[in-house]
PDB file of N, CA and C in Angstrom:
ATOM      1  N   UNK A   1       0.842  -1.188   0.000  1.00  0.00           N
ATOM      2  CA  UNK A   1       0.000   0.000   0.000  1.00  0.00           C
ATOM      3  C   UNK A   1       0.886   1.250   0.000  1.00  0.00           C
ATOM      4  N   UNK A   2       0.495   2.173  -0.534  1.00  0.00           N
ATOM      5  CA  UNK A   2       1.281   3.565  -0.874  1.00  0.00           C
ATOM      6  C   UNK A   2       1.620   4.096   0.400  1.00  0.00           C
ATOM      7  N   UNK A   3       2.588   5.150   0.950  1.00  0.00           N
ATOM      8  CA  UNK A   3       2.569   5.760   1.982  1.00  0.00           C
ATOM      9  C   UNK A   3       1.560   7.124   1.672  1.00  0.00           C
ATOM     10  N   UNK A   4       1.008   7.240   3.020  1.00  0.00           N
ATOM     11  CA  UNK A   4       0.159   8.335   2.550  1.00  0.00           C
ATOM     12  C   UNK A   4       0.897   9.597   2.447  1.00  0.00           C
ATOM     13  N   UNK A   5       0.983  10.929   1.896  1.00  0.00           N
ATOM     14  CA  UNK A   5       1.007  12.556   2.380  1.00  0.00           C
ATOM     15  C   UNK A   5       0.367  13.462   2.624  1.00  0.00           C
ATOM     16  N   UNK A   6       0.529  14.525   3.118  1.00  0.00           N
ATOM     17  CA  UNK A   6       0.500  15.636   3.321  1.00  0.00           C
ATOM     18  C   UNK A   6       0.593  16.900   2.520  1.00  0.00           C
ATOM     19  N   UNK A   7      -0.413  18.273   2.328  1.00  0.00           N
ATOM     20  CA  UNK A   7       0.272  18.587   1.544  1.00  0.00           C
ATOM     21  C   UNK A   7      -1.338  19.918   1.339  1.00  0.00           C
ATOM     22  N   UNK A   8      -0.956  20.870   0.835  1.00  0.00           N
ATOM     23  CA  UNK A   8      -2.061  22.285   0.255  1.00  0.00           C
ATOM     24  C   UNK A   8      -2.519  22.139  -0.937  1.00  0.00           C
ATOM     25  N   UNK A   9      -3.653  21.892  -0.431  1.00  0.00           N
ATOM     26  CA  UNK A   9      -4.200  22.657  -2.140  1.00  0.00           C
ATOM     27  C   UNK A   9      -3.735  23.944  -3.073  1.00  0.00           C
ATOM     28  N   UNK A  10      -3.071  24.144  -3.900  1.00  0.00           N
ATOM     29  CA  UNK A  10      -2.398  25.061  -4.598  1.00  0.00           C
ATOM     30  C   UNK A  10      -3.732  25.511  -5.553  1.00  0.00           C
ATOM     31  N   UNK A  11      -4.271  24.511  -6.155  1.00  0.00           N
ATOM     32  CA  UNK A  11      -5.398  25.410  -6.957  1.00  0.00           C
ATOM     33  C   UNK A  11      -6.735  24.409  -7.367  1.00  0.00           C
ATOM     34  N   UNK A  12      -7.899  24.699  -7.529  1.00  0.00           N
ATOM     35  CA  UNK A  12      -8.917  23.794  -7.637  1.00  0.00           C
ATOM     36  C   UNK A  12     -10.023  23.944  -8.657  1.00  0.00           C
ATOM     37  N   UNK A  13     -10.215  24.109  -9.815  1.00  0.00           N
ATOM     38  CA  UNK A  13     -11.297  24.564 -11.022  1.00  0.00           C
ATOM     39  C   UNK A  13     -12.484  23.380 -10.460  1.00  0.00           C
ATOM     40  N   UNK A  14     -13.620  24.340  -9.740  1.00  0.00           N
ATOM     41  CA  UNK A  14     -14.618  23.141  -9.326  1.00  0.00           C
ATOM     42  C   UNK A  14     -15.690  23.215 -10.911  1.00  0.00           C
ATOM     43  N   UNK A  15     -15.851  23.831 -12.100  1.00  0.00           N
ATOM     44  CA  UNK A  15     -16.066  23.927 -12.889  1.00  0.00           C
ATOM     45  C   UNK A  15     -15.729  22.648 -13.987  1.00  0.00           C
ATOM     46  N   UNK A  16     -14.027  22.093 -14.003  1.00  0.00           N
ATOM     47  CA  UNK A  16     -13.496  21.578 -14.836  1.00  0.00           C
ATOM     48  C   UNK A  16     -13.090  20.090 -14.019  1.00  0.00           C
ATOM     49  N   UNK A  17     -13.222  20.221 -12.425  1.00  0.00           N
ATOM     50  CA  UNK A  17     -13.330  19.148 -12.159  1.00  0.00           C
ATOM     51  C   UNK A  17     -11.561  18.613 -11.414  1.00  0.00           C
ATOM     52  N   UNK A  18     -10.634  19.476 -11.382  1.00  0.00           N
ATOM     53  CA  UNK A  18      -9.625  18.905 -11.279  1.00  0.00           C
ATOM     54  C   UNK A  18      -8.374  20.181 -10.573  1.00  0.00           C
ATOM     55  N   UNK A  19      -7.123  19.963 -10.717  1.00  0.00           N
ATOM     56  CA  UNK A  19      -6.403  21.108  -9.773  1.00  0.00           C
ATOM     57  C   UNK A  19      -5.386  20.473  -9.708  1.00  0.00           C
ATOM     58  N   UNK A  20      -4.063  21.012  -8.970  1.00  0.00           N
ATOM     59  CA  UNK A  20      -3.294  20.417  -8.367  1.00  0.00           C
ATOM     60  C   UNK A  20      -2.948  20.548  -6.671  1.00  0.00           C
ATOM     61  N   UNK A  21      -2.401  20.222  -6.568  1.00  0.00           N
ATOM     62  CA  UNK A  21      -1.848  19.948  -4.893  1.00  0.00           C
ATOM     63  C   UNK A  21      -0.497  19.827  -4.599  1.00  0.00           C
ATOM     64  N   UNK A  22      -0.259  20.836  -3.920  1.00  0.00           N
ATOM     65  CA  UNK A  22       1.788  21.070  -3.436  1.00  0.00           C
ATOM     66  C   UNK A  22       2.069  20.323  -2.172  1.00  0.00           C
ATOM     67  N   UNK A  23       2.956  19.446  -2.463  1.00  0.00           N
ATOM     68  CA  UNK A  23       3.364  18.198  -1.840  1.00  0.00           C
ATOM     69  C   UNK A  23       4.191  19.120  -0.332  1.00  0.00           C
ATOM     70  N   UNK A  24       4.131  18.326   0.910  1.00  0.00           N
ATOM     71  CA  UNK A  24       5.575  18.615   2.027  1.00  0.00           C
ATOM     72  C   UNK A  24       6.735  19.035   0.739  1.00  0.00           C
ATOM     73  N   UNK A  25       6.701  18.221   0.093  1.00  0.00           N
ATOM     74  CA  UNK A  25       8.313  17.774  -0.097  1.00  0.00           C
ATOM     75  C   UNK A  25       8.477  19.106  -1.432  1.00  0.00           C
ATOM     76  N   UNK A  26       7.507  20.093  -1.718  1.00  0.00           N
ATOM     77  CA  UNK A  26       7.628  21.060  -2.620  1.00  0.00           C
ATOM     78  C   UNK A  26       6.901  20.917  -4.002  1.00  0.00           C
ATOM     79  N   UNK A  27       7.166  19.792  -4.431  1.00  0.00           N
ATOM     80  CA  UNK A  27       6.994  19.727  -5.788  1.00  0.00           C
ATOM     81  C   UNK A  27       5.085  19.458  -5.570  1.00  0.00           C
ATOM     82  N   UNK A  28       4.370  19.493  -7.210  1.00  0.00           N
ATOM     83  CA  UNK A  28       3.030  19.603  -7.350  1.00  0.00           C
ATOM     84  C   UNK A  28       3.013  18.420  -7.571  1.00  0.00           C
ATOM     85  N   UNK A  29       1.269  18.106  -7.448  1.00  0.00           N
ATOM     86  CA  UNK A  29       0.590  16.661  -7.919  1.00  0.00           C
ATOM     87  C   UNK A  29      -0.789  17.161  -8.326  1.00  0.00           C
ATOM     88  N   UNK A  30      -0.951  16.327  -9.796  1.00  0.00           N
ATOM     89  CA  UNK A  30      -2.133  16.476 -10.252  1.00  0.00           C
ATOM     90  C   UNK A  30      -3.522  16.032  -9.240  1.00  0.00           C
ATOM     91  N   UNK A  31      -4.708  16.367  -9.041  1.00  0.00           N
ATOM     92  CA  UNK A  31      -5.978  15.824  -8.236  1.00  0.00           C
ATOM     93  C   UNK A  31      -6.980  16.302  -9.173  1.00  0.00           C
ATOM     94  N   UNK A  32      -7.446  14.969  -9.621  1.00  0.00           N
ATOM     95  CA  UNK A  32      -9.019  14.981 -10.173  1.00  0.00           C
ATOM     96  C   UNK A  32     -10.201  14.822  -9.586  1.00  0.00           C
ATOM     97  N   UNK A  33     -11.329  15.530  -9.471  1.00  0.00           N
ATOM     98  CA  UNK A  33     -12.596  15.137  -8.220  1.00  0.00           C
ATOM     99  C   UNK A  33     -12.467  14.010  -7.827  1.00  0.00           C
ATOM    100  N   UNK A  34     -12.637  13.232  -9.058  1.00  0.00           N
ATOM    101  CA  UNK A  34     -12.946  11.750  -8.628  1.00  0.00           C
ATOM    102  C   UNK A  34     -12.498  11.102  -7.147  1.00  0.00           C
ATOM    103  N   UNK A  35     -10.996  11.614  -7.445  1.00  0.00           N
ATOM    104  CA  UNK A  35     -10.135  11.279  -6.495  1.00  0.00           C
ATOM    105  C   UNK A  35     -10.311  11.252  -4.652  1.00  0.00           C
ATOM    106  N   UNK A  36     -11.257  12.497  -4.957  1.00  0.00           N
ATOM    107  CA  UNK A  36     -11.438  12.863  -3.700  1.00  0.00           C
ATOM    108  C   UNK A  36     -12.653  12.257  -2.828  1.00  0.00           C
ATOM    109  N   UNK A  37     -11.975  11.762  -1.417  1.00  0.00           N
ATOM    110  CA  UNK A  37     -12.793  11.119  -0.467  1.00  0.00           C
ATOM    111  C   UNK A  37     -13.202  11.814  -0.084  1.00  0.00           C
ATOM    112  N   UNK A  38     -14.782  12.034  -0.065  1.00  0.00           N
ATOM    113  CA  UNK A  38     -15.575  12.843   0.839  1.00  0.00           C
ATOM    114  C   UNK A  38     -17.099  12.599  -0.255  1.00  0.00           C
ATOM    115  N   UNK A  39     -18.136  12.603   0.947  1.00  0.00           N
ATOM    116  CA  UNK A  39     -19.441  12.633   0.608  1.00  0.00           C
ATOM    117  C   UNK A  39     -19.868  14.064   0.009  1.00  0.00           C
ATOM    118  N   UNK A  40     -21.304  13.937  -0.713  1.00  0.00           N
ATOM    119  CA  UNK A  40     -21.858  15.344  -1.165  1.00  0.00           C
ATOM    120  C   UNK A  40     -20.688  15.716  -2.477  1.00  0.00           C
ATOM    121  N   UNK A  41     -20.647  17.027  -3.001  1.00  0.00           N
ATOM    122  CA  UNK A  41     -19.969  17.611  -3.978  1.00  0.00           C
ATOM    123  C   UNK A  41     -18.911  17.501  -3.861  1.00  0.00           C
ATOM    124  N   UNK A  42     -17.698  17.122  -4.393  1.00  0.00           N
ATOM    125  CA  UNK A  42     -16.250  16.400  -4.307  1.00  0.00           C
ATOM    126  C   UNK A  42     -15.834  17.941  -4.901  1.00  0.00           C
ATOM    127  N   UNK A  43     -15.494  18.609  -4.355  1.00  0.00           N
ATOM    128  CA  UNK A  43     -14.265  20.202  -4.387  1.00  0.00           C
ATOM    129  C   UNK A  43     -13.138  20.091  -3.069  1.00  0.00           C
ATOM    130  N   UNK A  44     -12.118  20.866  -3.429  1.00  0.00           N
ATOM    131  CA  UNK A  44     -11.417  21.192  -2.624  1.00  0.00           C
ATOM    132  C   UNK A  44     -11.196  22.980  -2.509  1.00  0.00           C
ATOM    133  N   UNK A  45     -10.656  23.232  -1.522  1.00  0.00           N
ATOM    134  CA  UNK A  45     -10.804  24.914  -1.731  1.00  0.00           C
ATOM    135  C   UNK A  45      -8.950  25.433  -1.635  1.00  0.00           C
ATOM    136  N   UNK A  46      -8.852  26.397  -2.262  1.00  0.00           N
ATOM    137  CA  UNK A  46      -7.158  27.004  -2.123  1.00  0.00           C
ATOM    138  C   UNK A  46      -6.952  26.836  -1.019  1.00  0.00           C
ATOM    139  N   UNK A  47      -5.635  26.799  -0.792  1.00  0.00           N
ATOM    140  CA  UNK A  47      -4.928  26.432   0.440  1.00  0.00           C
ATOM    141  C   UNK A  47      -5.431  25.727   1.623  1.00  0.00           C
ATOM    142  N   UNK A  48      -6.378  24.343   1.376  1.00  0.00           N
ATOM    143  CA  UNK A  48      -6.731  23.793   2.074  1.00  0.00           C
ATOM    144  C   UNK A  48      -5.738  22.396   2.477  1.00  0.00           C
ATOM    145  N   UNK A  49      -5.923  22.207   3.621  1.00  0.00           N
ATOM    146  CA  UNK A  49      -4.547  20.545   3.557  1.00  0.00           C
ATOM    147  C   UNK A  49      -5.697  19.954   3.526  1.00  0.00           C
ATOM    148  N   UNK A  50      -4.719  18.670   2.889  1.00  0.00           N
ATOM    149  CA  UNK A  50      -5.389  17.354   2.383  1.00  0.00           C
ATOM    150  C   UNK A  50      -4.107  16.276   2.816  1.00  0.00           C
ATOM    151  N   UNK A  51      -4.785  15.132   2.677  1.00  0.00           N
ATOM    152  CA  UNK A  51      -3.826  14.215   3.215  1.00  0.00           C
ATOM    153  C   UNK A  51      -4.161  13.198   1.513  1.00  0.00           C
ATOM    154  N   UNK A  52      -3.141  11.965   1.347  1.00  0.00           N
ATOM    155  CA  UNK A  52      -3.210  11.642  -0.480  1.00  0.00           C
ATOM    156  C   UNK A  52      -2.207  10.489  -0.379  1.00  0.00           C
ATOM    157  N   UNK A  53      -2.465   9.799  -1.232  1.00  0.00           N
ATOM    158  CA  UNK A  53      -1.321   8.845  -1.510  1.00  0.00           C
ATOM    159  C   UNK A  53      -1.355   9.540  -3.013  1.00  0.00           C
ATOM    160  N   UNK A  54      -0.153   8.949  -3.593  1.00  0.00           N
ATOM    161  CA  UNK A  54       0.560   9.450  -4.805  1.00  0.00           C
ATOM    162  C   UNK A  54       0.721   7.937  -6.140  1.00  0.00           C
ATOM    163  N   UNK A  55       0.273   8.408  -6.830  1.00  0.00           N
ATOM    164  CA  UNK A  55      -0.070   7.238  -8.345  1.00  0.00           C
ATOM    165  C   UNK A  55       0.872   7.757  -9.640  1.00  0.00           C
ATOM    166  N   UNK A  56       1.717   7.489 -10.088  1.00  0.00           N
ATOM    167  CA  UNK A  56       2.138   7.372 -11.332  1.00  0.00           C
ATOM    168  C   UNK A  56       1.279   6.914 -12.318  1.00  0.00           C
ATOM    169  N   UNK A  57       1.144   7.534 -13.797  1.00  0.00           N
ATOM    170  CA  UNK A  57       0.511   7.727 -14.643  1.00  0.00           C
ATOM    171  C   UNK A  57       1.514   7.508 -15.910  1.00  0.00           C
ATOM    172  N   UNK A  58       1.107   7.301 -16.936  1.00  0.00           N
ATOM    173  CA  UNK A  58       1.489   8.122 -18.134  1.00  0.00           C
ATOM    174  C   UNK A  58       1.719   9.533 -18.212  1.00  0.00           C
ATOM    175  N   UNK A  59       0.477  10.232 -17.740  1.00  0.00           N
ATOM    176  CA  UNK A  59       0.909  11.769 -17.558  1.00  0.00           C
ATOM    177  C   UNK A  59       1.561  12.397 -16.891  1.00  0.00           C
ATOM    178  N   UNK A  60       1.903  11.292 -15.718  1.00  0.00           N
ATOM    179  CA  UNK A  60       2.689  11.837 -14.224  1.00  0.00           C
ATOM    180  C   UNK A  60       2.060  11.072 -13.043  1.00  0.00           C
ATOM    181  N   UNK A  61       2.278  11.852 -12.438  1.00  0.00           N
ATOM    182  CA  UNK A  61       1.764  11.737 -10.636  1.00  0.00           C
ATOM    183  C   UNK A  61       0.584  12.045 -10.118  1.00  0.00           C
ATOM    184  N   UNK A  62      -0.227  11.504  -9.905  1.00  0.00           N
ATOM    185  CA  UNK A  62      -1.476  11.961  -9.679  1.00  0.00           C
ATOM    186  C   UNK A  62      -1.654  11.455  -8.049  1.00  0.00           C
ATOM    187  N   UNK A  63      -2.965  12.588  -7.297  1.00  0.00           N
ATOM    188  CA  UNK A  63      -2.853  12.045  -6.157  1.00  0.00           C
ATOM    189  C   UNK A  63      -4.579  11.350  -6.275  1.00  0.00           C
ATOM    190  N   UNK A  64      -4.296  10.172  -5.317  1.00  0.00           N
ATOM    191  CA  UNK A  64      -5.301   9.512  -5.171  1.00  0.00           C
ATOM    192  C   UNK A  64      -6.216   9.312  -3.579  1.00  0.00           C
ATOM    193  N   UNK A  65      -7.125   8.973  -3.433  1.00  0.00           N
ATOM    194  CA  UNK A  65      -7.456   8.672  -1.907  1.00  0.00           C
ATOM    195  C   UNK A  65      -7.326  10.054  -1.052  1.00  0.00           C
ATOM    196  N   UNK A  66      -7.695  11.309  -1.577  1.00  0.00           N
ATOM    197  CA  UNK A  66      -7.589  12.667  -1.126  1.00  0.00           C
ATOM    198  C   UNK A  66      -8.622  12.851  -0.241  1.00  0.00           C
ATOM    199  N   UNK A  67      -8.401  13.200   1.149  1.00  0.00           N
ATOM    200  CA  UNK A  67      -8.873  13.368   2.313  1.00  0.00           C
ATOM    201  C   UNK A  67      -8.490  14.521   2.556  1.00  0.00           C
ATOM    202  N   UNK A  68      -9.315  15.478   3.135  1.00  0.00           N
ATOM    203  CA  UNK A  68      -9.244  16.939   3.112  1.00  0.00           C
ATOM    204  C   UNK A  68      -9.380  16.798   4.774  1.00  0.00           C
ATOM    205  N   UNK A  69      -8.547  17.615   5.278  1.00  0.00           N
ATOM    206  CA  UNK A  69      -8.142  17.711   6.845  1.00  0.00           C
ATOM    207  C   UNK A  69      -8.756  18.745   7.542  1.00  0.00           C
TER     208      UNK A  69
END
């Protein structure tokens, strides 16, 4: 199983469905609604922490299992 992280919401288009998220460790990770654990409307808001495990893609890094703190 992945280790989980830590980490801010950097930006969130609740329109388009998707955003990224700035890791502890600095660097960004893609987050698509889907992704996100939580009941009702799946958004996240700027500079909110979230907690995530991290998925490699074709496109990159995506975070998965996003729990908003």
């Amino acid at each position: 199983m992945a280790e989980r992280e830590k980490g801010t919401v950097k930006w969130f288009n609740e329109r388009k469905g998707f955003g990224f998220i700035e890791r502890e460790s600095g660097s960004d990770v893609f987050v698509h609604f889907s992704s996100i654990k939580d009941s009702g409307f799946k958004t996240l808001k700027d500079g909110q922490a979230v907690e995530f495990t991290v998925v490699s893609s074709e496109k990159g890094e995506n975070a998965e299992e996003v729990t908003p703190l």
